[in-house]
Protein backbone atom coordinates (compact mmCIF):
# COMPACT_ATOMS: atom_id res chain seq x y z
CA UNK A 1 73.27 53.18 45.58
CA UNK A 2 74.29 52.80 48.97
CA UNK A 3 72.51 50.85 51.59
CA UNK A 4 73.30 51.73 55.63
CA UNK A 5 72.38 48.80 58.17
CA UNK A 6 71.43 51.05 60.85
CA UNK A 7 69.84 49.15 64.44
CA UNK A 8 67.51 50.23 67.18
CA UNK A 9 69.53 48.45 70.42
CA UNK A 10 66.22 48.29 72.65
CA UNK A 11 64.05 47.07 70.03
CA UNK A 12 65.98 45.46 67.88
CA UNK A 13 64.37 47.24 65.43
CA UNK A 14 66.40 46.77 61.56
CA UNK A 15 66.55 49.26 59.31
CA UNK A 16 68.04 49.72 55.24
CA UNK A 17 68.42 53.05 54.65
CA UNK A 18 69.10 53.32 50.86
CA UNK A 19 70.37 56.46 49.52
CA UNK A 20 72.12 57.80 46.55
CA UNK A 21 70.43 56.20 43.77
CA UNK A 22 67.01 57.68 41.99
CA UNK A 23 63.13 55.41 43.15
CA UNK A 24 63.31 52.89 40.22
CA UNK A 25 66.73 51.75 41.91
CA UNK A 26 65.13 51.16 45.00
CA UNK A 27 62.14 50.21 43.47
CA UNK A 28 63.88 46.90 42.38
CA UNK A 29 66.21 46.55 45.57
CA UNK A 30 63.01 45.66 47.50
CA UNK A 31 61.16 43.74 45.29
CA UNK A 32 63.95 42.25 44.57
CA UNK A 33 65.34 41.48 47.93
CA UNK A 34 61.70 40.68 49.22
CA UNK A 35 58.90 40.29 46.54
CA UNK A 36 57.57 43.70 47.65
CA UNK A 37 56.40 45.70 45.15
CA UNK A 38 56.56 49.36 46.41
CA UNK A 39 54.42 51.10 43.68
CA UNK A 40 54.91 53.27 40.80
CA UNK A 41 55.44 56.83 41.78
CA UNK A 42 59.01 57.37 40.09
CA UNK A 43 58.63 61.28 39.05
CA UNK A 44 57.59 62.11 42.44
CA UNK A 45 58.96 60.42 45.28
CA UNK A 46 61.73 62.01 47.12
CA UNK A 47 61.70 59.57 50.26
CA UNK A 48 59.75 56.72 51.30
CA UNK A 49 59.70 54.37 54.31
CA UNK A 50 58.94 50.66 53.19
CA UNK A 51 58.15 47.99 56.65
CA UNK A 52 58.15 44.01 55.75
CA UNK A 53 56.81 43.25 58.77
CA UNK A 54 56.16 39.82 58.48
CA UNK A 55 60.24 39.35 57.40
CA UNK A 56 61.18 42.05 60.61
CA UNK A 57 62.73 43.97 57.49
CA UNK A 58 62.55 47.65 57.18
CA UNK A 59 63.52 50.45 54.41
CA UNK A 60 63.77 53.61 54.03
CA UNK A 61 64.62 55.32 50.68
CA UNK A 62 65.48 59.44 51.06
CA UNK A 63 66.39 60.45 47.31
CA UNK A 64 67.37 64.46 48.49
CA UNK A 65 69.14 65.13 51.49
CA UNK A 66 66.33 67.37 52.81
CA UNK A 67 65.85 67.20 56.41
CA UNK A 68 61.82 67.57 56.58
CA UNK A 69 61.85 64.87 54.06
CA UNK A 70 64.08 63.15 56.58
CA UNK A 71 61.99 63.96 59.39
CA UNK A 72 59.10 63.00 57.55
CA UNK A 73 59.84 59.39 56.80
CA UNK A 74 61.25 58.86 60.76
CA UNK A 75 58.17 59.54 61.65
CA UNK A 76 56.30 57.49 59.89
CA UNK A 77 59.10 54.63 60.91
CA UNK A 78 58.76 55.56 64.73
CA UNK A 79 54.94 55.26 64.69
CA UNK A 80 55.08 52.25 62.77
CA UNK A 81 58.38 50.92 65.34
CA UNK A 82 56.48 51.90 68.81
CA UNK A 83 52.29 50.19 67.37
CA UNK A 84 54.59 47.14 66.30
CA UNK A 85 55.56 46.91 70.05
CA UNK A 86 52.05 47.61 71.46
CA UNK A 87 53.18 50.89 71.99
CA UNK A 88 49.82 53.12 71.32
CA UNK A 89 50.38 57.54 71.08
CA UNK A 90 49.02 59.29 74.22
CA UNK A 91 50.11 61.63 76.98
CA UNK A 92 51.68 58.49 78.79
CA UNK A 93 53.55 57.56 75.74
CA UNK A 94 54.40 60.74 74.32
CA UNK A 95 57.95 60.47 75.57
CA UNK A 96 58.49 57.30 74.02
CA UNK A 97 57.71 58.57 70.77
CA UNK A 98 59.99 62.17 71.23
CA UNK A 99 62.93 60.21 72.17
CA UNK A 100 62.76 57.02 69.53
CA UNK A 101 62.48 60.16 67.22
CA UNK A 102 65.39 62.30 68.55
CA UNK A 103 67.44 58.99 68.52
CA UNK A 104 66.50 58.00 64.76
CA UNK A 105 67.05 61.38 63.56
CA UNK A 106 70.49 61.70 64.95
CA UNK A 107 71.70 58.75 63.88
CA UNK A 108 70.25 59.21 60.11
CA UNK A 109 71.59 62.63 60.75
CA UNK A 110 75.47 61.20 61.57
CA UNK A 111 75.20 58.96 58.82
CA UNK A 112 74.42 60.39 55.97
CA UNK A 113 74.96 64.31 56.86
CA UNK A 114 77.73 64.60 59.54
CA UNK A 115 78.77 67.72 58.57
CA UNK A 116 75.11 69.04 59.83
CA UNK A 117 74.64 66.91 62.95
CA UNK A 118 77.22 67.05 65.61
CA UNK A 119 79.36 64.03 67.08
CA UNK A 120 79.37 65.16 70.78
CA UNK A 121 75.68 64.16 71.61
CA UNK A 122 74.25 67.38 73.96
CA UNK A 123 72.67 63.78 75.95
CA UNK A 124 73.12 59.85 75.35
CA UNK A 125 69.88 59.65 73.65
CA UNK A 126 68.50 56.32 73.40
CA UNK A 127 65.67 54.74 71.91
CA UNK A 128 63.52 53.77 75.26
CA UNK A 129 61.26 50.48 76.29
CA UNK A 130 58.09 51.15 77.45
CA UNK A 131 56.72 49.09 80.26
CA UNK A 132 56.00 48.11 83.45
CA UNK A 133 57.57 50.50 86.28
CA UNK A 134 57.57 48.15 89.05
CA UNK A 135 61.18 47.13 88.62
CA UNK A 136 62.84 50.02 87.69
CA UNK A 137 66.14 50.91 89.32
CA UNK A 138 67.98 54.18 87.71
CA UNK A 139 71.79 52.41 89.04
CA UNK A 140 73.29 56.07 87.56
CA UNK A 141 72.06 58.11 90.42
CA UNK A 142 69.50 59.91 88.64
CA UNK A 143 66.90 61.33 90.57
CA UNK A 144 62.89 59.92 89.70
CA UNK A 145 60.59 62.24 87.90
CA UNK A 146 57.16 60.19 87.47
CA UNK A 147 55.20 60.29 84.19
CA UNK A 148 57.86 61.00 81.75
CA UNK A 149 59.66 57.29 79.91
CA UNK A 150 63.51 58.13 79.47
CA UNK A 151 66.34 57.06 81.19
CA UNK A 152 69.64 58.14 79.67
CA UNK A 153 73.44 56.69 80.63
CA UNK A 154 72.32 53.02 81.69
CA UNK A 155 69.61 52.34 79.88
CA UNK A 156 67.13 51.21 81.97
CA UNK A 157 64.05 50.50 80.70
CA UNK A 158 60.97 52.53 82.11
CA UNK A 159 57.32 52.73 81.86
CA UNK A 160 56.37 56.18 82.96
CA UNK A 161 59.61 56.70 84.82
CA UNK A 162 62.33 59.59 84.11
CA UNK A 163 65.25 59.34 85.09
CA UNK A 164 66.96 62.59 85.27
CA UNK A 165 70.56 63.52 85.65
């Protein structure tokens, strides 16, 4: 079994990615780790995302290194991230939800298949806060595309503010 401590730096979101070991392994990591039961479906799960919310603990268990599979349980991780922060899917927050996906997937990506995801990011992708605009300065020189909520290089945090570059 291995476990990867990987960590959303906006949100300070947690997550255990356990891999390399069969369900009933992770099975018993979690319950026994945090007195969560995670059900009986040993012959047919092949990946599984598990939030303790009330303990800010997250897992997710990917048996096959199968990229839908993957993709699958990020985005049932991002939904679940973003509606923890108030964060609610619409045209307004669509971005939000692209980007904390992009930025989960590569990093699960790096982690456990490097050989399929490369190093030299095509963009600094990071996992955005959504918010209030009022504030926002883009300090890299970016120019300001409204409706949109990324802002790569600095990381400012925007509310429906793109900062392009």
């Amino acid at each position: 079994m291995k476990i990867l401590n990987l960590k959303d730096p906006v949100y300070d979101f947690k997550l255990n990615l356990v891999v390399e070991c069969d369900y009933d392994e992770f099975r018993k990591l979690v319950l026994d780790n945090d007195q969560y039961d995670c059900g009986d479906f040993a012959d047919e799960t092949v990946g599984m995302y598990v939030p303790i919310e009330d303990k800010n603990v997250y897992y997710m268990y990917i048996r096959d290194m199968d990229i839908p599979i993957i993709a699958h349980e990020i985005l049932h991780m991002v939904f679940d991230m973003l509606t923890s922060k108030g964060l609610s899917l619409s045209d307004s927050s669509e971005e939000a939800y692209t980007y904390s996906f992009e930025y989960w997937m590569r990093l699960i990506l790096t982690k456990i298949m490097p050989n399929i995801v490369s190093q030299k990011m095509s963009r600094p992708v990071k996992p955005i806060l959504y918010g209030d605009i009022s504030d926002l300065s883009c300090t890299n020189n970016s120019a300001y595309k409204h409706s949109s909520t990324y802002c790569p290089d600095s990381l400012i945090y925007s509310g429906s503010a793109h900062c392009l570059y």
